[in-house]
PDB file of N, CA and C in Angstrom:
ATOM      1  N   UNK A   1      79.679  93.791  66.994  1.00  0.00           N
ATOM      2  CA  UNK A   1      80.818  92.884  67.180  1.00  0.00           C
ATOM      3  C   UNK A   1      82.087  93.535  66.629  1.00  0.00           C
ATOM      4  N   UNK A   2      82.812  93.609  67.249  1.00  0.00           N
ATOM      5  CA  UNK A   2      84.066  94.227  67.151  1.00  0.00           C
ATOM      6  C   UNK A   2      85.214  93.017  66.240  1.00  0.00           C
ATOM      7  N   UNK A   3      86.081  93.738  65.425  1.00  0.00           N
ATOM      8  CA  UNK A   3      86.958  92.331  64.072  1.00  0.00           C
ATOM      9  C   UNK A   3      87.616  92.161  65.372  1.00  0.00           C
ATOM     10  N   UNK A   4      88.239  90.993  64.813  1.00  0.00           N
ATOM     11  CA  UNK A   4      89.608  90.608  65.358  1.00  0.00           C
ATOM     12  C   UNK A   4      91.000  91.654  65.116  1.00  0.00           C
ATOM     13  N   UNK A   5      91.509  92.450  64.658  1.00  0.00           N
ATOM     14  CA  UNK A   5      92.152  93.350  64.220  1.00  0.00           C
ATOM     15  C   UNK A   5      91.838  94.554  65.472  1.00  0.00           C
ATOM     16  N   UNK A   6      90.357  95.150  65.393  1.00  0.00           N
ATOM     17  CA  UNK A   6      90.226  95.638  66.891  1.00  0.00           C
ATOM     18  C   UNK A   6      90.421  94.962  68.093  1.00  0.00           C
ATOM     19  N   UNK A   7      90.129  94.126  68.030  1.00  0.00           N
ATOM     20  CA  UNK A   7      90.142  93.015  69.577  1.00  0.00           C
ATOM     21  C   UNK A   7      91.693  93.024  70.030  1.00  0.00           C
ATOM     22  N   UNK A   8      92.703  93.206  68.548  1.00  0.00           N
ATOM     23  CA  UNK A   8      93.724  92.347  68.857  1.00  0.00           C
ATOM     24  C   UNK A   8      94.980  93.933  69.162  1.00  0.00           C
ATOM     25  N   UNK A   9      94.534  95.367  68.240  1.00  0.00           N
ATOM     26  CA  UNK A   9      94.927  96.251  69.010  1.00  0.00           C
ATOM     27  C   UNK A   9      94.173  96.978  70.409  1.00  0.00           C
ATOM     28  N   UNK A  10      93.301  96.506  70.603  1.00  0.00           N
ATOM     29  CA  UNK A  10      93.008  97.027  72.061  1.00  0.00           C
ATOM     30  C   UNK A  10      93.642  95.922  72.943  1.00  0.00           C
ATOM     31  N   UNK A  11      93.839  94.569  72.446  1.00  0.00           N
ATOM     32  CA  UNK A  11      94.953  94.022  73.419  1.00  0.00           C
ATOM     33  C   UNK A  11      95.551  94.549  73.244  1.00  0.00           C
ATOM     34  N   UNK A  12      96.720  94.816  72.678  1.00  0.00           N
ATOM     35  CA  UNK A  12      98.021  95.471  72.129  1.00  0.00           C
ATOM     36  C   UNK A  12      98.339  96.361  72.973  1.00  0.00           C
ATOM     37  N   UNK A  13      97.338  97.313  72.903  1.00  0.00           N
ATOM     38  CA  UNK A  13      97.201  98.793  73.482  1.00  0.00           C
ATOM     39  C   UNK A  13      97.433  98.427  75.062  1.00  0.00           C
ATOM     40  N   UNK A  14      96.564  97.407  75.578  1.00  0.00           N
ATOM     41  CA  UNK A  14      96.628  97.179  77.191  1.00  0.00           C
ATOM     42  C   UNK A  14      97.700  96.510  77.419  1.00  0.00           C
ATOM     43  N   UNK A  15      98.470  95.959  76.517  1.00  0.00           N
ATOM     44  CA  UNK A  15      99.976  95.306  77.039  1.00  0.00           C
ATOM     45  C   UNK A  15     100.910  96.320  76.994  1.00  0.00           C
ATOM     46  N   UNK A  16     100.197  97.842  76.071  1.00  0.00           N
ATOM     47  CA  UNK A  16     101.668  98.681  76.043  1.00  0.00           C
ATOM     48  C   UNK A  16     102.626  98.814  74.611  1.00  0.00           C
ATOM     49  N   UNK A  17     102.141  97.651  74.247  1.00  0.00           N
ATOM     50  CA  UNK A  17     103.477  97.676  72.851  1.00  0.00           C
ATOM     51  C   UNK A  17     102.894  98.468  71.822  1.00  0.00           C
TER      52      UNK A  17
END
């Protein structure tokens, strides 16, 4: 299971910012 902290820069990463 991946943290929230990863979850929330691999969103990050796919929006670009």
């Amino acid at each position: 299971r991946a943290d929230a902290s990863t979850v929330w820069k691999e969103f990050t990463t796919a929006e670009g910012r």
